[in-house]
Protein backbone atom coordinates (compact mmCIF):
# COMPACT_ATOMS: atom_id res chain seq x y z
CA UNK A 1 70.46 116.20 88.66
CA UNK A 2 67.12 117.15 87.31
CA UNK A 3 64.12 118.02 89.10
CA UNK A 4 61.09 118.22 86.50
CA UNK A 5 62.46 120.22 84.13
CA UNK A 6 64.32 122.38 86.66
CA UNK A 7 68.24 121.55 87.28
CA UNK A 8 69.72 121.39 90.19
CA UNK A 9 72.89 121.03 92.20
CA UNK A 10 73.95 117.30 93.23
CA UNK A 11 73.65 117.41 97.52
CA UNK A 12 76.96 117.26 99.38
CA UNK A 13 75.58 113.55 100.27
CA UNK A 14 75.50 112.85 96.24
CA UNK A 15 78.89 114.47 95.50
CA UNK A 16 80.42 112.48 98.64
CA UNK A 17 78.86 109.24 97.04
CA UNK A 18 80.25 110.11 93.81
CA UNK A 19 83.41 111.14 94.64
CA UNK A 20 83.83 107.53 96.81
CA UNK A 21 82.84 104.97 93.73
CA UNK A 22 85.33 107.29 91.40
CA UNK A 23 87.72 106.86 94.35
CA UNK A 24 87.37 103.17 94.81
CA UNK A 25 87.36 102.64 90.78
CA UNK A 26 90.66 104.60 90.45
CA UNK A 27 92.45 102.91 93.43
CA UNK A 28 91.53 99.12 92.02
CA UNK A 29 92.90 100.12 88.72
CA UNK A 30 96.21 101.34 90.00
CA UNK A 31 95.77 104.97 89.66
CA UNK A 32 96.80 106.43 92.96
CA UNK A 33 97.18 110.24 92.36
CA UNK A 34 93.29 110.50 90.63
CA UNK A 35 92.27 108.19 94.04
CA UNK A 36 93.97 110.32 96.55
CA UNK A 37 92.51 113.13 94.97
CA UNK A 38 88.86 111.91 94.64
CA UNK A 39 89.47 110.81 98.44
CA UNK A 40 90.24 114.09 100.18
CA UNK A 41 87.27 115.95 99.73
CA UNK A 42 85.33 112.65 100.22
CA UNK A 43 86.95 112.97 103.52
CA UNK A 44 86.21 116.86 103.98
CA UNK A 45 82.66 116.26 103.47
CA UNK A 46 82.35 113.37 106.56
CA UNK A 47 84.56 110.78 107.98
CA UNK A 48 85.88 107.95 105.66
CA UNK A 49 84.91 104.22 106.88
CA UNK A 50 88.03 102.07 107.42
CA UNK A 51 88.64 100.86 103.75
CA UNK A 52 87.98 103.94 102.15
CA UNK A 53 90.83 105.63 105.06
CA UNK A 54 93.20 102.85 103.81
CA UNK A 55 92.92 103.65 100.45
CA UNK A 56 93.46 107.47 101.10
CA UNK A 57 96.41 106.54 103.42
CA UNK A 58 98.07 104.32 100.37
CA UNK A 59 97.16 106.32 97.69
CA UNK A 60 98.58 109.53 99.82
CA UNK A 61 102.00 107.15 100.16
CA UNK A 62 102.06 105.88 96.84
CA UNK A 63 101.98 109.55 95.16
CA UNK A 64 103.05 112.19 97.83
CA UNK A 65 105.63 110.41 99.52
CA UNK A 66 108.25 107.39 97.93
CA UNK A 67 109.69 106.13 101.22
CA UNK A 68 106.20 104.89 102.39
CA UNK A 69 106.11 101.62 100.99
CA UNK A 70 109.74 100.88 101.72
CA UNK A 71 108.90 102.08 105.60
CA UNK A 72 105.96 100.05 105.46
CA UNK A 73 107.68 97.10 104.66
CA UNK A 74 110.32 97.45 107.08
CA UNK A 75 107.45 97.67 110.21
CA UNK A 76 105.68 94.37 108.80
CA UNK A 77 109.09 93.01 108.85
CA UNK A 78 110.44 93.97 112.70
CA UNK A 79 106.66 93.04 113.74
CA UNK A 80 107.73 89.15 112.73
């Protein structure tokens, strides 16, 4: 960012915003690891709202851990 003709540092608020559309962006297009990672220090800086904590909590699954989906599955299933 650019005040005048001075530069500055993006706010925490800014890099937060920033780091949530990149999040969102990557998660729609299938890219899990580059979500969960834009994700967790979105979620350092404040708390996520309830579709961004979904996204972190699938994109975690999806990359750091392979029996999530298959556990997942099997709750929605015994829930019937």
């Amino acid at each position: 960012m650019v005040v005048g003709s001075i530069p500055t540092r993006p706010t925490n608020s800014e890099e937060r915003a920033r780091l949530l559309l990149r999040s969102r962006d990557c998660y729609e297009r299938g890219d899990w690891d580059d979500a969960f990672n834009a994700l967790r220090p979105a979620d350092a800086e404040g708390p996520l709202d309830a579709a961004d904590l979904h996204r972190l909590a699938w994109s975690a699954g999806l990359t750091r851990d392979e029996h999530m989906l298959a556990t997942t599955e099997v709750t929605a299933i015994r829930r019937r």
